[in-house]
Protein backbone atom coordinates (compact mmCIF):
# COMPACT_ATOMS: atom_id res chain seq x y z
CA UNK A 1 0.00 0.00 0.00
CA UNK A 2 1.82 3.27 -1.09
CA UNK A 3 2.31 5.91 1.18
CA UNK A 4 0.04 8.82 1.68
CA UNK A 5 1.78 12.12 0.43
CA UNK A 6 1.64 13.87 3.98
CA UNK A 7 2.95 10.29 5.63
CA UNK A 8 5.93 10.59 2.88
CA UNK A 9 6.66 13.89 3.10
CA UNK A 10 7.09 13.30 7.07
CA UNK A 11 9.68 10.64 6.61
CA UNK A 12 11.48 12.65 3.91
CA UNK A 13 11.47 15.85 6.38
CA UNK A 14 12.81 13.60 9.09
CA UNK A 15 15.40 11.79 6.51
CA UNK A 16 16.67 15.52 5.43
CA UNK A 17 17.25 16.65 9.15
CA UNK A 18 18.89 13.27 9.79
CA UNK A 19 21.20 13.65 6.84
CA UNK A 20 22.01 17.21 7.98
CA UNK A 21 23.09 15.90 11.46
CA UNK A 22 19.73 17.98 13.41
CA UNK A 23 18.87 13.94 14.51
CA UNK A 24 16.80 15.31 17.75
CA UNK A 25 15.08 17.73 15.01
CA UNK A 26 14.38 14.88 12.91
CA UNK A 27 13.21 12.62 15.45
CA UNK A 28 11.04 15.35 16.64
CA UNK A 29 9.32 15.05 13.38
CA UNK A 30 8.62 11.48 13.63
CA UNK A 31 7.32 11.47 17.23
CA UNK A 32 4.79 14.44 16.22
CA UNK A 33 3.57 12.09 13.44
CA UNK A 34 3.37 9.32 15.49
CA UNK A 35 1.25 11.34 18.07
CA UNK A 36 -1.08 12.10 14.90
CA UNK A 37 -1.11 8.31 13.87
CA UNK A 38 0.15 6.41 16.53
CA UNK A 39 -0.28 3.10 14.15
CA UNK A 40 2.32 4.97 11.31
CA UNK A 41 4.68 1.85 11.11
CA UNK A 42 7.18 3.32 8.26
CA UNK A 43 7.66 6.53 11.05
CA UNK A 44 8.37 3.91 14.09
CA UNK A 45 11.01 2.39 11.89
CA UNK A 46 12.55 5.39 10.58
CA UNK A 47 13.21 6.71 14.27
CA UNK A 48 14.15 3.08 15.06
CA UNK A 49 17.00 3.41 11.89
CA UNK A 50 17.93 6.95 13.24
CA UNK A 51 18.33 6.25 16.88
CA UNK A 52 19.98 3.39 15.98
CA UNK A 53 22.70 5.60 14.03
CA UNK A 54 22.61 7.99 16.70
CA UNK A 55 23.60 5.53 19.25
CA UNK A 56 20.28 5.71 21.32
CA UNK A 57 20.17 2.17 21.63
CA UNK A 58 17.26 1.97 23.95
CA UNK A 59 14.92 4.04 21.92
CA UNK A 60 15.77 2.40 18.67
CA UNK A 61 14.57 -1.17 19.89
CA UNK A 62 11.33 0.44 21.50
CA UNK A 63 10.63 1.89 18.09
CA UNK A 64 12.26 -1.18 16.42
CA UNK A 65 9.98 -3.22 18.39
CA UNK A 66 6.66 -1.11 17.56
CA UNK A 67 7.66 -1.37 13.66
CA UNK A 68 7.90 -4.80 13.99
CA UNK A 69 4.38 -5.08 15.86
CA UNK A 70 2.91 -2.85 13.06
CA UNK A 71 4.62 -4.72 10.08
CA UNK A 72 4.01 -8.07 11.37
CA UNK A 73 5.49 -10.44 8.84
CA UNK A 74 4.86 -8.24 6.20
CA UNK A 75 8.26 -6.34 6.51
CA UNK A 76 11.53 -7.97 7.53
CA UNK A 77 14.15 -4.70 8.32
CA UNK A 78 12.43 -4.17 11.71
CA UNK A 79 12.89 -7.62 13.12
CA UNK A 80 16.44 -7.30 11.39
CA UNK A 81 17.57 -4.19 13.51
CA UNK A 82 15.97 -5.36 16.47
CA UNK A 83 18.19 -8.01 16.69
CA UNK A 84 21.17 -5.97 16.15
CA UNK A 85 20.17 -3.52 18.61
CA UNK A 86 19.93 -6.17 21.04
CA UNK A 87 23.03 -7.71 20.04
CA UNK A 88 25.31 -4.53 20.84
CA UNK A 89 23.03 -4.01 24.21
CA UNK A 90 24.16 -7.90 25.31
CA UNK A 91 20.23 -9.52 24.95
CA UNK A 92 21.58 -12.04 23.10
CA UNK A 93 18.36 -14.26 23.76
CA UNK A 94 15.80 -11.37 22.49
CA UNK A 95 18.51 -10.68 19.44
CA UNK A 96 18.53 -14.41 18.35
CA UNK A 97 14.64 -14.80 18.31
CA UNK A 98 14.68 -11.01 16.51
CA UNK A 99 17.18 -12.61 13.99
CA UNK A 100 15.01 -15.74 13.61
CA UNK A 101 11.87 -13.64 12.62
CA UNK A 102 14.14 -11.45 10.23
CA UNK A 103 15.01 -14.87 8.76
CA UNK A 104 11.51 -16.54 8.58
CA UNK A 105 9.96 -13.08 7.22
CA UNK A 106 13.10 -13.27 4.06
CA UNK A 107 12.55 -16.37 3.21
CA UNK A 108 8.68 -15.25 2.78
CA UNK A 109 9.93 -12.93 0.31
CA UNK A 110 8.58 -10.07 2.07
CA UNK A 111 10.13 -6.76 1.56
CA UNK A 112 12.19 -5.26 4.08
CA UNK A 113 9.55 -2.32 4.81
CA UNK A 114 10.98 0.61 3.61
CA UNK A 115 10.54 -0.27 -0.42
CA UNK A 116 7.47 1.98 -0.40
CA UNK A 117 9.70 4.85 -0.32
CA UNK A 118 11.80 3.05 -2.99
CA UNK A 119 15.00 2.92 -1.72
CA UNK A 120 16.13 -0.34 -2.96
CA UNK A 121 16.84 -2.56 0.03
CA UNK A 122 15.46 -5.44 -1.66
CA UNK A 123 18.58 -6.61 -3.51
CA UNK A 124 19.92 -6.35 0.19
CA UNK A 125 17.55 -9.43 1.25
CA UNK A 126 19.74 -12.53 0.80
CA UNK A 127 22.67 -10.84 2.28
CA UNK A 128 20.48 -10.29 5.48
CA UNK A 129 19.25 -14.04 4.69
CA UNK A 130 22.85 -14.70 5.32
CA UNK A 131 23.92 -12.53 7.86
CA UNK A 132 20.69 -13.97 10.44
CA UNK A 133 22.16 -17.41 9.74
CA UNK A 134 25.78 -16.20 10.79
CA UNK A 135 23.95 -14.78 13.71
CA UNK A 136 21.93 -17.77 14.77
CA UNK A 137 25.23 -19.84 13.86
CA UNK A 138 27.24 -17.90 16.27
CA UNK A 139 24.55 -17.94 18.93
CA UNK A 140 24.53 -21.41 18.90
CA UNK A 141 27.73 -21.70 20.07
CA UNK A 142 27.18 -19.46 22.63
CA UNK A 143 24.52 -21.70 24.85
């Protein structure tokens, strides 16, 4: 389902600040759109991918973790980042069933929830195929 042009134009706003290093301006942006449309899953992942880069670890995987709510199986870059968040934070149990739904929602075929704005992740998808194996590979180990 494509975007709305206001819901777009939101994301873009926030992308631009981001890019221009104004990251609490740009998460500003998305947390006023998410107060308008609390259910606006492409906004919880975009402030999940920005707090992520930012280094606010905790705030990424609560936005990580709403994206992935909202997007279900239907997108697999939240579940994806999750895990990574989670990784670098030590939840290694959390990360490894994060990296398992990443996995399961690749194999579907699904996209990785941000091709609505086009920005070609898909060819990305059996390199994160790969990577969530490495991952669960590795955690393996670990028990």
């Amino acid at each position: 389902v494509p975007l709305q042009k206001a819901a777009l134009d939101v994301l873009v706003q926030a992308e631009t600040y981001f890019r221009a290093g104004a990251i609490p301006r740009a998460i500003e942006v998305l947390d006023a759109a998410l107060v308008r449309d609390p259910l606006f899953a492409e906004a919880q992942l975009a402030r999940g991918l920005i707090c992520r880069a930012a280094g606010l670890l905790p705030q990424a995987v609560q936005a990580f973790r709403c994206a992935r709510f909202l997007m279900a199986d239907d997108a697999w870059l939240p579940p994806y980042q999750l895990g990574g968040c989670l990784d670098e934070l030590g939840e290694l149990q959390d990360s490894v069933e994060a990296y398992r739904h990443a996995l399961a929602v690749v194999e579907t075929g699904a996209p990785s929830g941000l091709t609505r704005f086009g920005d070609g992740t898909e060819s990305l998808a059996s390199t994160i195929a790969e990577a969530c194996r490495h991952k669960l590979r590795a955690a393996s180990r670990w028990r």
